[in-house]
PDB file of N, CA and C in Angstrom:
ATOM      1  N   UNK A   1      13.079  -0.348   3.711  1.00  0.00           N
ATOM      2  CA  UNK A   1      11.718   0.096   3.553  1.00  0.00           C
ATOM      3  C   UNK A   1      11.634   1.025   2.344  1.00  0.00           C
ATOM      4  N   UNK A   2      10.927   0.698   1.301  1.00  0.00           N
ATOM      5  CA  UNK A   2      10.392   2.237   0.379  1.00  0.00           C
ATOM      6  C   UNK A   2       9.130   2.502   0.622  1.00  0.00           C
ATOM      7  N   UNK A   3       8.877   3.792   0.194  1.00  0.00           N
ATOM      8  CA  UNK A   3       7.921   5.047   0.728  1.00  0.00           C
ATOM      9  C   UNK A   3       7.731   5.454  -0.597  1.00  0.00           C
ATOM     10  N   UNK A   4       6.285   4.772  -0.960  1.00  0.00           N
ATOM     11  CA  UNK A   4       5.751   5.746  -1.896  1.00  0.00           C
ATOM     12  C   UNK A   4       4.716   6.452  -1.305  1.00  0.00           C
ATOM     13  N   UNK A   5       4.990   8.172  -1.886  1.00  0.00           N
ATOM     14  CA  UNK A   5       3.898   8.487  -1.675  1.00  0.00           C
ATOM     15  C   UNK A   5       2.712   9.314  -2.944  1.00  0.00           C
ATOM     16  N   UNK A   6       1.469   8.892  -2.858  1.00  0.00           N
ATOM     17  CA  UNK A   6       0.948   9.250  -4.179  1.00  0.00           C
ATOM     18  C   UNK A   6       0.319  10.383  -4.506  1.00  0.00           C
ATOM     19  N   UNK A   7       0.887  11.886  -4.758  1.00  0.00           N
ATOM     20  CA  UNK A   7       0.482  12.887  -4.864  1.00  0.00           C
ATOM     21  C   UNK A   7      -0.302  13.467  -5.746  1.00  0.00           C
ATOM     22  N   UNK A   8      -0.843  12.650  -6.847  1.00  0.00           N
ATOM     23  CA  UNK A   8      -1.938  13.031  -8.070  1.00  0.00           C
ATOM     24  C   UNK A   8      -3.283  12.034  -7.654  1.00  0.00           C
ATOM     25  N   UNK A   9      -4.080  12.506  -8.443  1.00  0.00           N
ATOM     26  CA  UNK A   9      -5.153  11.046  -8.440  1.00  0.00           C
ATOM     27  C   UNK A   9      -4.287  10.525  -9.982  1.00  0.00           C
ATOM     28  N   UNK A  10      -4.488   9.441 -10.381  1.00  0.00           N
ATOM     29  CA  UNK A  10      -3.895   8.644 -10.797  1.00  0.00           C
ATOM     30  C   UNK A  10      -5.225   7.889 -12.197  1.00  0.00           C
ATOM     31  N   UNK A  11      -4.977   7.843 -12.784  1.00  0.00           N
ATOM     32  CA  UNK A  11      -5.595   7.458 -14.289  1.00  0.00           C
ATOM     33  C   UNK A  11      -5.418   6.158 -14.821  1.00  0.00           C
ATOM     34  N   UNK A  12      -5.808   5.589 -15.140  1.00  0.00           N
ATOM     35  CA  UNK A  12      -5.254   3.669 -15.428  1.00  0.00           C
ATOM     36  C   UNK A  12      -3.869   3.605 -15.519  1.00  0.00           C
ATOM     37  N   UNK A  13      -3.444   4.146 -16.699  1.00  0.00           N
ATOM     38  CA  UNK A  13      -1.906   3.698 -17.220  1.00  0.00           C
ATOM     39  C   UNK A  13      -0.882   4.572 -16.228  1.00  0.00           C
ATOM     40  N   UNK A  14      -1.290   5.436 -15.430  1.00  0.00           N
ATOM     41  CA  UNK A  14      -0.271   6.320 -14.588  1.00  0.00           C
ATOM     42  C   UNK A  14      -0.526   5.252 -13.259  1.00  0.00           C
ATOM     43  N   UNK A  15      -1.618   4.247 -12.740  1.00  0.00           N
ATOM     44  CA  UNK A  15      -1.847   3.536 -12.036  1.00  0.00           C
ATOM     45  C   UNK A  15      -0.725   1.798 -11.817  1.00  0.00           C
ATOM     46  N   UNK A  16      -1.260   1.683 -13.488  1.00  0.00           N
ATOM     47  CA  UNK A  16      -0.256   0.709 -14.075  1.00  0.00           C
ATOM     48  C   UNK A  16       1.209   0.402 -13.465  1.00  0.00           C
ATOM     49  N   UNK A  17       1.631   2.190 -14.039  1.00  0.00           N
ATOM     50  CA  UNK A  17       3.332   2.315 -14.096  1.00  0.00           C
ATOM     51  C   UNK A  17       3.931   2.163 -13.073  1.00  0.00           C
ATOM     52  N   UNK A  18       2.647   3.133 -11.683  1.00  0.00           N
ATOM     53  CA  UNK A  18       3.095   3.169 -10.486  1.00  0.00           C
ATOM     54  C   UNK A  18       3.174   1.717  -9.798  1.00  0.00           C
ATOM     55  N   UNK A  19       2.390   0.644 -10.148  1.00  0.00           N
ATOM     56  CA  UNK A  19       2.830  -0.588  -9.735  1.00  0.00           C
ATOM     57  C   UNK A  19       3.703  -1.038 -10.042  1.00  0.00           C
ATOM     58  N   UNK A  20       4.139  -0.761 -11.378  1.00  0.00           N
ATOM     59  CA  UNK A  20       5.521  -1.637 -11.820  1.00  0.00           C
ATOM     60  C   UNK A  20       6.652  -0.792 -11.255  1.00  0.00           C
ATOM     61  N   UNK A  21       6.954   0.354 -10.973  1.00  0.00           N
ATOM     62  CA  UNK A  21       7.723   1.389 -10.163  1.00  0.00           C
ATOM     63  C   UNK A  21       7.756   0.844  -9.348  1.00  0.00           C
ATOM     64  N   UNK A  22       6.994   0.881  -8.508  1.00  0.00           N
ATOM     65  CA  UNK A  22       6.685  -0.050  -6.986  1.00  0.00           C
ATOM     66  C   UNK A  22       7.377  -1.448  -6.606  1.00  0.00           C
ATOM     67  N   UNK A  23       6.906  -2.461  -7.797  1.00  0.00           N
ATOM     68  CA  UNK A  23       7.367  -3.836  -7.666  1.00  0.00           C
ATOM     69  C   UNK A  23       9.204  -3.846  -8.200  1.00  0.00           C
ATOM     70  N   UNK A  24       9.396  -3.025  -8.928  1.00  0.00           N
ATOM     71  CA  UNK A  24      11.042  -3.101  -9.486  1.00  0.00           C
ATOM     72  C   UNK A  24      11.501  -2.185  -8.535  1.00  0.00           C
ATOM     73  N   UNK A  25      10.872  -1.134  -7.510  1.00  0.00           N
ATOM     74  CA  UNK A  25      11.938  -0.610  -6.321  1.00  0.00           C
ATOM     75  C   UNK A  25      12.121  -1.835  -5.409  1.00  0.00           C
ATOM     76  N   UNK A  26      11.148  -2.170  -4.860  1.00  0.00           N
ATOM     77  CA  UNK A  26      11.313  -3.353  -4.171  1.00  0.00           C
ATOM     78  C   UNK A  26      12.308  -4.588  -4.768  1.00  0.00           C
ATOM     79  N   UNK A  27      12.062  -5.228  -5.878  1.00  0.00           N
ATOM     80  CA  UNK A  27      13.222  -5.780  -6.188  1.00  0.00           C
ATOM     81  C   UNK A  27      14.978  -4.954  -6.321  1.00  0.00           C
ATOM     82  N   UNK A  28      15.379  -4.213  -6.568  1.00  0.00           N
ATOM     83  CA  UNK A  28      16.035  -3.303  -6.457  1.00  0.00           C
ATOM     84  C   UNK A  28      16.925  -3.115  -4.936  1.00  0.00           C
ATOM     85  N   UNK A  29      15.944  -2.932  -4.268  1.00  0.00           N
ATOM     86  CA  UNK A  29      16.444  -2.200  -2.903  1.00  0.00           C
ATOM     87  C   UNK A  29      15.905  -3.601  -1.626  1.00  0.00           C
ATOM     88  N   UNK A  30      15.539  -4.970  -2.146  1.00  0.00           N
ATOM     89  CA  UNK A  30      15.263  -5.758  -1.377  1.00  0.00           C
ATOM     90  C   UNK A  30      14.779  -5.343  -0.250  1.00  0.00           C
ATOM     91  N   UNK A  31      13.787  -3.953  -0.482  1.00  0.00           N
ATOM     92  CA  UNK A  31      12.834  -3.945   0.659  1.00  0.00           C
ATOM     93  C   UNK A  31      11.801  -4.968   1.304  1.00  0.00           C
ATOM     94  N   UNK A  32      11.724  -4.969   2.571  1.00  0.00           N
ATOM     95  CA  UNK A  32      10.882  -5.959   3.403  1.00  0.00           C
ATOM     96  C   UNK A  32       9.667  -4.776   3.857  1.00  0.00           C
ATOM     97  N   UNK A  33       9.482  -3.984   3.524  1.00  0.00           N
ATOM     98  CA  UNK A  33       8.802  -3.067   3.918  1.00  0.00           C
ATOM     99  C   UNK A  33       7.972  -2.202   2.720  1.00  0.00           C
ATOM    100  N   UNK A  34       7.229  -1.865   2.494  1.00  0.00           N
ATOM    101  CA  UNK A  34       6.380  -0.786   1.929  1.00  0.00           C
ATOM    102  C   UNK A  34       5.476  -0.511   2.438  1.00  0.00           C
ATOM    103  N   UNK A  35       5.513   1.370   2.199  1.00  0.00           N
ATOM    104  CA  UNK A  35       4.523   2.218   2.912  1.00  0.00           C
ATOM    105  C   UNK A  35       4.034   2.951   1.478  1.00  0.00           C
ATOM    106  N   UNK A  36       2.570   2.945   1.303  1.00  0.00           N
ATOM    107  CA  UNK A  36       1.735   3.722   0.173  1.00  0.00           C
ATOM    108  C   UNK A  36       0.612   4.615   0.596  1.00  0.00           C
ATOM    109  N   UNK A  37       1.420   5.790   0.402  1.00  0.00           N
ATOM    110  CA  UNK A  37       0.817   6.931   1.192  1.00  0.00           C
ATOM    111  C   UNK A  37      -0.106   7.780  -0.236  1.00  0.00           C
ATOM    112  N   UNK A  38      -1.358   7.395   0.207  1.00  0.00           N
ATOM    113  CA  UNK A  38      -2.471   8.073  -0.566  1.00  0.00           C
ATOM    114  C   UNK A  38      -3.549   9.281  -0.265  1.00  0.00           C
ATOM    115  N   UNK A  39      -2.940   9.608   1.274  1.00  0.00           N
ATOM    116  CA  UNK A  39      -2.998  11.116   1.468  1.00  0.00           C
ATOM    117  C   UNK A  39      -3.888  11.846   0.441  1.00  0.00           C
ATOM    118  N   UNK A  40      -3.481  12.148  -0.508  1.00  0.00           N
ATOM    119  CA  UNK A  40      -3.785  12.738  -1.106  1.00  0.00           C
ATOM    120  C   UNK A  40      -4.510  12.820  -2.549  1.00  0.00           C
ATOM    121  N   UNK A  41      -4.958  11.300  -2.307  1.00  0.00           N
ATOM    122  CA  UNK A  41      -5.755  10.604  -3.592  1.00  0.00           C
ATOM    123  C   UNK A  41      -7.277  10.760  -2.412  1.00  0.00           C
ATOM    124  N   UNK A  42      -8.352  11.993  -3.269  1.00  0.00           N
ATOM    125  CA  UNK A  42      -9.307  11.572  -2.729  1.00  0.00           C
ATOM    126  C   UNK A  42     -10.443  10.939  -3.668  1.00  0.00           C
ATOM    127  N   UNK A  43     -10.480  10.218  -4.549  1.00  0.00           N
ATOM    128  CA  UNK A  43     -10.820   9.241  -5.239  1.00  0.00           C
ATOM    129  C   UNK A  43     -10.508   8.075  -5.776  1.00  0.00           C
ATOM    130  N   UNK A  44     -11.476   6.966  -5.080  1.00  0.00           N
ATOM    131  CA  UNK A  44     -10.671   5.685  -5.773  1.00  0.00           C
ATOM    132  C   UNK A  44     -12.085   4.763  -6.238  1.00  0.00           C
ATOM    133  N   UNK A  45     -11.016   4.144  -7.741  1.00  0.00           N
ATOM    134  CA  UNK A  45     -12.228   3.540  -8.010  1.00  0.00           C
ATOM    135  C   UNK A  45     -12.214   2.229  -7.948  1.00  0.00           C
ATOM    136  N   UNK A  46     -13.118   1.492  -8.489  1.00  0.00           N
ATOM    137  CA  UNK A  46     -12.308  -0.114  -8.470  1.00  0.00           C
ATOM    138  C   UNK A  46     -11.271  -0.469  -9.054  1.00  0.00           C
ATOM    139  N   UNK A  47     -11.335  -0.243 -10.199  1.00  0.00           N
ATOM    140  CA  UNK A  47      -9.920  -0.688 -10.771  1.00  0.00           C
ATOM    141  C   UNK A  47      -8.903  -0.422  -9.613  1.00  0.00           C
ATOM    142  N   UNK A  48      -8.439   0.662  -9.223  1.00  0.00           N
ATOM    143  CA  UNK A  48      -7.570   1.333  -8.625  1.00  0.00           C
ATOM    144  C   UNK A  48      -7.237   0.587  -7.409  1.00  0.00           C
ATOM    145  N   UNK A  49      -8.441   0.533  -6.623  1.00  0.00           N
ATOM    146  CA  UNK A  49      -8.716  -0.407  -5.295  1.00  0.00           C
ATOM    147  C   UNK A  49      -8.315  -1.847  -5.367  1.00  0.00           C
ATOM    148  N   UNK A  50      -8.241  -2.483  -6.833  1.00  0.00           N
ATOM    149  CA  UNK A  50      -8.024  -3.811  -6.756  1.00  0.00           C
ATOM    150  C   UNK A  50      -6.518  -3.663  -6.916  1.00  0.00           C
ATOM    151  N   UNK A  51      -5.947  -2.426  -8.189  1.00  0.00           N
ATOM    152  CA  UNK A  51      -4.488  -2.358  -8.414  1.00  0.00           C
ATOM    153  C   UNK A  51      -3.675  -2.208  -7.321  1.00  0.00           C
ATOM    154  N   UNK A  52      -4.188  -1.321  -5.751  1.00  0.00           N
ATOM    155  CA  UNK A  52      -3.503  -1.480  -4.786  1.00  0.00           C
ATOM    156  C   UNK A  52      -3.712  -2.372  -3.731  1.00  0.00           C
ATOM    157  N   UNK A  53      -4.835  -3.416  -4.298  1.00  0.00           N
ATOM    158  CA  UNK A  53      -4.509  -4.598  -3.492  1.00  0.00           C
ATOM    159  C   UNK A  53      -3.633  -5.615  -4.368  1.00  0.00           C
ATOM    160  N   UNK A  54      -3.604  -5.497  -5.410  1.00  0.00           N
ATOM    161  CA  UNK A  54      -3.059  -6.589  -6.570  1.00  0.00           C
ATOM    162  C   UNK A  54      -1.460  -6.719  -6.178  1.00  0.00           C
ATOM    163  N   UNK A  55      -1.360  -5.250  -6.008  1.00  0.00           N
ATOM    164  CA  UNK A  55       0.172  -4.629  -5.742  1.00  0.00           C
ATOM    165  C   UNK A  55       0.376  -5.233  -4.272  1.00  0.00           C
ATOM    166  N   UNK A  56      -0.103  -5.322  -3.180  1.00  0.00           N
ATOM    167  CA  UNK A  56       0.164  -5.469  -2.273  1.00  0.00           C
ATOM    168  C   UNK A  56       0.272  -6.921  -2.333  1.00  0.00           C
ATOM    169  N   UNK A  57      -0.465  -7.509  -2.535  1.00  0.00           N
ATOM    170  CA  UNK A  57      -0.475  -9.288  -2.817  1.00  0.00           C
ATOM    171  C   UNK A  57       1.114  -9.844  -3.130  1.00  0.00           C
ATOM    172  N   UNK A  58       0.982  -8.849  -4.415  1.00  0.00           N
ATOM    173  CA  UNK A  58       2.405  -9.011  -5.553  1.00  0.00           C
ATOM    174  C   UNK A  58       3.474  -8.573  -4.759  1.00  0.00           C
ATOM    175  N   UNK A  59       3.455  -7.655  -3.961  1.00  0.00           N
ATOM    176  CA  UNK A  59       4.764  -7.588  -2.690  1.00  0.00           C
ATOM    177  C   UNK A  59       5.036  -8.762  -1.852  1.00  0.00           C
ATOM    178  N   UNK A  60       3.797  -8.963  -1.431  1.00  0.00           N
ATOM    179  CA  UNK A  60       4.042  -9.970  -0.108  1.00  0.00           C
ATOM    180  C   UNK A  60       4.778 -11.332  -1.069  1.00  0.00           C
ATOM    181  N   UNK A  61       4.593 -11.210  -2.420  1.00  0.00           N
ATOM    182  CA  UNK A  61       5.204 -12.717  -2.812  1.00  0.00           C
ATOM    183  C   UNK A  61       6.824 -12.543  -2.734  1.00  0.00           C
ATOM    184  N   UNK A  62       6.793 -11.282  -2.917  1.00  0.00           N
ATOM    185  CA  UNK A  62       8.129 -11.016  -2.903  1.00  0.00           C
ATOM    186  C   UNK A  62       9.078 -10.840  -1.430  1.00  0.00           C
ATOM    187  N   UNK A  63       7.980 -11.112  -0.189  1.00  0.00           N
ATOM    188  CA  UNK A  63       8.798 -10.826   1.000  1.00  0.00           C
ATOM    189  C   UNK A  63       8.538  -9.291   1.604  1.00  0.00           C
ATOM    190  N   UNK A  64       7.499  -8.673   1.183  1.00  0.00           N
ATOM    191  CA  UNK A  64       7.337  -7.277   1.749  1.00  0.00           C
ATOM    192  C   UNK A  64       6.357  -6.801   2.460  1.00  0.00           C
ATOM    193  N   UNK A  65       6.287  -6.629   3.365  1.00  0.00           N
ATOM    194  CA  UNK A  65       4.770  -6.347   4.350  1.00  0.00           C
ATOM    195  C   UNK A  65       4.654  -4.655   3.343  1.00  0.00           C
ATOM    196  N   UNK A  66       3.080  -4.720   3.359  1.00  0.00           N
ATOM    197  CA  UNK A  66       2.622  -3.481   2.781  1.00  0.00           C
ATOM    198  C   UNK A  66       1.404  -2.537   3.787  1.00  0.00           C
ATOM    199  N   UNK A  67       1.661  -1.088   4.214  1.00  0.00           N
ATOM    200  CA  UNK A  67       1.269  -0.457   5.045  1.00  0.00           C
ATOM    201  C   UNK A  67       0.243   0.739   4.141  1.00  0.00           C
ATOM    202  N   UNK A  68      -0.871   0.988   4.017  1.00  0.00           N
ATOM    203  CA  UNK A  68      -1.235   1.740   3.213  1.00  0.00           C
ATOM    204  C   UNK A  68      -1.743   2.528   4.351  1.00  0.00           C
ATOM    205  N   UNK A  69      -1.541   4.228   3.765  1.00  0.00           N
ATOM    206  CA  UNK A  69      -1.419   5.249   5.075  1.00  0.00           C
ATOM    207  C   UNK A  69      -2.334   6.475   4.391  1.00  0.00           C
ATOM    208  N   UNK A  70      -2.910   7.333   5.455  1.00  0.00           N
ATOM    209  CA  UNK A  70      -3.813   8.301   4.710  1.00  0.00           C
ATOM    210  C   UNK A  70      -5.269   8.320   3.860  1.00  0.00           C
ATOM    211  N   UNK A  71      -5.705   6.826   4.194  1.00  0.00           N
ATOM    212  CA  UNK A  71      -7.125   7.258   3.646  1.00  0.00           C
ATOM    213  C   UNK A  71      -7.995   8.297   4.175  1.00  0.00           C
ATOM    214  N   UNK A  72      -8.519   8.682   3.281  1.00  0.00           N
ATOM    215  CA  UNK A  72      -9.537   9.738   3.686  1.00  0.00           C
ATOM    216  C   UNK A  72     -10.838   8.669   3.977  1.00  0.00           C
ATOM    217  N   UNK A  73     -11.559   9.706   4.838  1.00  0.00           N
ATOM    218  CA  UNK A  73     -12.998   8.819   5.011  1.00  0.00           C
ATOM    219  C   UNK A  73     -13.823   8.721   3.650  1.00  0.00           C
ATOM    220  N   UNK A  74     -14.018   9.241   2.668  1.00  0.00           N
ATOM    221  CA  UNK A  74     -14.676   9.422   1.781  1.00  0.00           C
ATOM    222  C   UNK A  74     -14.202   8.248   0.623  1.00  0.00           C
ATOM    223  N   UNK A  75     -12.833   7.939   0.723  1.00  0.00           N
ATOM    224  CA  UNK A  75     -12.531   7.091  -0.261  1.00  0.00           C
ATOM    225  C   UNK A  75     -13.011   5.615   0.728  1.00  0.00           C
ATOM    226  N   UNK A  76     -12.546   5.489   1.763  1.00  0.00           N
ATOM    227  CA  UNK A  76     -12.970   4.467   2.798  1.00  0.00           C
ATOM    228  C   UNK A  76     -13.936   4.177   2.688  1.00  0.00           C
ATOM    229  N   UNK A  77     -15.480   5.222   2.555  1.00  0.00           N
ATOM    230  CA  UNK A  77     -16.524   5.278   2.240  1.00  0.00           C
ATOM    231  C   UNK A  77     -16.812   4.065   0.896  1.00  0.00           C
ATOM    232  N   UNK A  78     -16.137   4.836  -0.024  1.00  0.00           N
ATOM    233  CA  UNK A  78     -15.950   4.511  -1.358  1.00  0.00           C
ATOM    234  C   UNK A  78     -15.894   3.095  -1.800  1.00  0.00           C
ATOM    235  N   UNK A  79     -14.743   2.411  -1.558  1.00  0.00           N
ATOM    236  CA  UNK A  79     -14.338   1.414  -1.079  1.00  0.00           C
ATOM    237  C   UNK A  79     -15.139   0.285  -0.751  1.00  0.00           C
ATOM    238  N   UNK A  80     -16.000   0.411   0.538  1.00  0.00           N
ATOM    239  CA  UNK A  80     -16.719  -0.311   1.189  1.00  0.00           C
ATOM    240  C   UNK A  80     -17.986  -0.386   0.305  1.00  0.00           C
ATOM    241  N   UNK A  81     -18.185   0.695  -0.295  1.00  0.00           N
ATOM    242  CA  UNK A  81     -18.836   0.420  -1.428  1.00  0.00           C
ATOM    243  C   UNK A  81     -19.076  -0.502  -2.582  1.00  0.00           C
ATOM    244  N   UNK A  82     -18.076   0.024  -3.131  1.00  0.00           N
ATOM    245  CA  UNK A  82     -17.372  -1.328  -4.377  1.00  0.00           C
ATOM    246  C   UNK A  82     -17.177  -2.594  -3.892  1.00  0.00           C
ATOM    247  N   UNK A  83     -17.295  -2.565  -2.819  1.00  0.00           N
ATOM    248  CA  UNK A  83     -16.940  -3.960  -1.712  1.00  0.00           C
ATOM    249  C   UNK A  83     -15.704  -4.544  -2.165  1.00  0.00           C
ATOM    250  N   UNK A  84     -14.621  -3.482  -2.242  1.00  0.00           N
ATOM    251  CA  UNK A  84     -13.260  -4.061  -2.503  1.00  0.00           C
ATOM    252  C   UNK A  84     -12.606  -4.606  -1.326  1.00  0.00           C
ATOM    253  N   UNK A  85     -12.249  -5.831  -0.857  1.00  0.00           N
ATOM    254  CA  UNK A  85     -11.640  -6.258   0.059  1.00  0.00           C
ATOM    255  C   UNK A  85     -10.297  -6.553  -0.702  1.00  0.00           C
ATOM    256  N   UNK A  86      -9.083  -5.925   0.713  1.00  0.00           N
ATOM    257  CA  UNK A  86      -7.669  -5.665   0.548  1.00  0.00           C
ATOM    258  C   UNK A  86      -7.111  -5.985   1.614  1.00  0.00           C
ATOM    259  N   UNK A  87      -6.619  -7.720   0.548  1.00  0.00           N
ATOM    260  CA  UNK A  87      -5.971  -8.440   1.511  1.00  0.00           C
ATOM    261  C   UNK A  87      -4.186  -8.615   1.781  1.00  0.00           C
ATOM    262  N   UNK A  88      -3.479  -9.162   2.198  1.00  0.00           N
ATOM    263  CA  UNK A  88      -2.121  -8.561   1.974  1.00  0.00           C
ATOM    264  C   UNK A  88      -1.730  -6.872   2.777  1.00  0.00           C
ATOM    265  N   UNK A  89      -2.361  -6.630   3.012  1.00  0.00           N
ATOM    266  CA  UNK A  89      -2.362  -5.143   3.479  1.00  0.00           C
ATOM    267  C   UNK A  89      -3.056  -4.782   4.421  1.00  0.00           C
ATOM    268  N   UNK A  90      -2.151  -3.663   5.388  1.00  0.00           N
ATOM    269  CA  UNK A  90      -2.755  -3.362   6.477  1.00  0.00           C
ATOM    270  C   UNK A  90      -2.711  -1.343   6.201  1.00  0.00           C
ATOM    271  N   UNK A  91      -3.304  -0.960   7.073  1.00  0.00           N
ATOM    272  CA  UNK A  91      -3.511   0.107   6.800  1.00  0.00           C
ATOM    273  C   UNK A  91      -2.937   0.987   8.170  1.00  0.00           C
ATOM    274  N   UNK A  92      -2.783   1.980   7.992  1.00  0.00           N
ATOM    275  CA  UNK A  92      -2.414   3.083   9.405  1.00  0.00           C
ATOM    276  C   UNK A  92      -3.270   4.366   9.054  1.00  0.00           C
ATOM    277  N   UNK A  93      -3.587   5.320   9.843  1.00  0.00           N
ATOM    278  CA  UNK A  93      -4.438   6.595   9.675  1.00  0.00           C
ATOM    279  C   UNK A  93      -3.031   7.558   9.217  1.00  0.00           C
ATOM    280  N   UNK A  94      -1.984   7.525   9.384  1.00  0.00           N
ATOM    281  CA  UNK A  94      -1.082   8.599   9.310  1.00  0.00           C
ATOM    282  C   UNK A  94       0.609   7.779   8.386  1.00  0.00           C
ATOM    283  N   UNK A  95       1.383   8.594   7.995  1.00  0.00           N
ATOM    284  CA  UNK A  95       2.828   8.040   8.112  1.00  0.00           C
ATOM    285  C   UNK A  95       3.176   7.426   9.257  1.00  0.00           C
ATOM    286  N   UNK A  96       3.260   8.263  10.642  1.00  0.00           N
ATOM    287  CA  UNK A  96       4.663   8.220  11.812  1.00  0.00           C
ATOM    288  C   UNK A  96       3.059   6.948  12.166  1.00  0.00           C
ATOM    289  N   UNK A  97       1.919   6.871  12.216  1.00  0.00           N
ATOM    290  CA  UNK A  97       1.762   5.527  12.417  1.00  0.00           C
ATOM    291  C   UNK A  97       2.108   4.111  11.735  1.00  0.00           C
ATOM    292  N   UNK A  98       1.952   4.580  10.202  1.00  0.00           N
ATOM    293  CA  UNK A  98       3.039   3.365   9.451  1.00  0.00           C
ATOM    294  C   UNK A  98       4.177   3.441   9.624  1.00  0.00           C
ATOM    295  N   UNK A  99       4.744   3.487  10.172  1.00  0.00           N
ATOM    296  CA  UNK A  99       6.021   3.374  10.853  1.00  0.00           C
ATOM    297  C   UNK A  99       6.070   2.449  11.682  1.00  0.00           C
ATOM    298  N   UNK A 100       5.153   3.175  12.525  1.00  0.00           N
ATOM    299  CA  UNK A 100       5.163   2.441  14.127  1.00  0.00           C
ATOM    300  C   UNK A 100       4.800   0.699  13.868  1.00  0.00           C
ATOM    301  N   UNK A 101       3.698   0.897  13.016  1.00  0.00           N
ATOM    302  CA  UNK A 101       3.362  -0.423  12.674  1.00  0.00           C
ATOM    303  C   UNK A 101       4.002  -1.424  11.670  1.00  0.00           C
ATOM    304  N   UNK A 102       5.242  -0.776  10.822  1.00  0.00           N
ATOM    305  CA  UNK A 102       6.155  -1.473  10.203  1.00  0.00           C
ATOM    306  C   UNK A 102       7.381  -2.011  11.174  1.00  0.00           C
ATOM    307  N   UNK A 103       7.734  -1.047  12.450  1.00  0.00           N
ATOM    308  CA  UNK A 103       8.266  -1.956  13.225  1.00  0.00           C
ATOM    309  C   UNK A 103       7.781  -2.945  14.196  1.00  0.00           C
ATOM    310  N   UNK A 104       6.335  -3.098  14.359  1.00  0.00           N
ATOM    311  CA  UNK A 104       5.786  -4.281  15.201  1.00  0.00           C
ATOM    312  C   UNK A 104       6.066  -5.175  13.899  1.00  0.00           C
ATOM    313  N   UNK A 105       5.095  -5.085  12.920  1.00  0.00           N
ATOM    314  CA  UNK A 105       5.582  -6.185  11.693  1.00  0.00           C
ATOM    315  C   UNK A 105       6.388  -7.003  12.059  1.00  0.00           C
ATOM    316  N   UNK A 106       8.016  -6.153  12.160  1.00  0.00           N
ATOM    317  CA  UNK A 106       9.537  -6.730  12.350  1.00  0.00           C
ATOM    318  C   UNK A 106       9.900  -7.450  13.060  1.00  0.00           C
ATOM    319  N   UNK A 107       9.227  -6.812  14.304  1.00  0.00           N
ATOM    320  CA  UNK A 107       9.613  -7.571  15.298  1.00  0.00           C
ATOM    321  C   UNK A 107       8.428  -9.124  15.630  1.00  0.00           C
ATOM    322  N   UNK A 108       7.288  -9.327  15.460  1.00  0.00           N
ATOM    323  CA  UNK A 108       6.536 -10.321  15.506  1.00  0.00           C
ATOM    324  C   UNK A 108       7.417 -11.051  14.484  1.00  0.00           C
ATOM    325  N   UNK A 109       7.837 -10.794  13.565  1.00  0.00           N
ATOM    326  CA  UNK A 109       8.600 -11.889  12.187  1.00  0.00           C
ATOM    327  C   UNK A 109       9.670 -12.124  12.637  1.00  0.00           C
ATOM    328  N   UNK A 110      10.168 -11.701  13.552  1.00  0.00           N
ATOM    329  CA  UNK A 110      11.460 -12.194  14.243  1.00  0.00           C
ATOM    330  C   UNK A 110      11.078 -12.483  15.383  1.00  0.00           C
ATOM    331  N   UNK A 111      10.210 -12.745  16.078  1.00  0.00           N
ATOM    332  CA  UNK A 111       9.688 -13.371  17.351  1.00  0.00           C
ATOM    333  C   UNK A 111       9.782 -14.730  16.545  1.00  0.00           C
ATOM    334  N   UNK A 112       9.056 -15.048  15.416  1.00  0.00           N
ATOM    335  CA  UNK A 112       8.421 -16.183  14.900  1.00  0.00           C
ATOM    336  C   UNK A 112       9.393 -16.877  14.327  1.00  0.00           C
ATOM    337  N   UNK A 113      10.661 -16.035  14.085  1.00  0.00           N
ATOM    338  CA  UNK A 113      11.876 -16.811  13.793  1.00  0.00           C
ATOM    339  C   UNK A 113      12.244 -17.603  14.672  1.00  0.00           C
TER     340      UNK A 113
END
């Protein structure tokens, strides 16, 4: 599993990098797992909203369930706004709930085995 978590708001090209960071840990560490903890991003715009669905898409090709953790209501707000739909990705209110829900993931994918 890698654990990013995103502690700035984030600017196009610092948005960019963090995807390609993202997609070469995962190749790297043959994670089946990612958790993107945005806690602490309380603004998102479209671009941004599509880059962390783009990213999540771009995992799953690679074999990685993606857990996005910590929205605030206001970006949620936000969001539903822009009418960004984010597919590839599931969401949790907390970490220790992306967790919880990265091991159901596991285990349904090995039921199905």
């Amino acid at each position: 599993m890698y654990y990013c978590p995103i502690q700035i708001e984030l600017h196009d090209k610092a948005a960019i990098k963090l995807r390609e960071d993202i997609l070469n840990k995962i190749e790297e560490t043959s994670a089946t797992s990612l958790i993107i903890d945005v806690s602490a991003i309380s603004i998102v715009d479209s671009f941004l909203g599509r880059l962390l669905g783009d990213t999540a898409k771009m995992a799953n090709f690679m074999g990685t369930d993606t857990v996005l953790v910590g929205l605030r209501k206001e970006v949620v707000i936000t969001m539903i706004q822009l009418g960004l739909v984010l597919t590839n990705i599931h969401t949790s209110m907390n970490l220790e709930d992306g967790l919880l829900l990265i091991d159901k993931l596991k285990k349904d994918k090995s039921i199905g085995n």
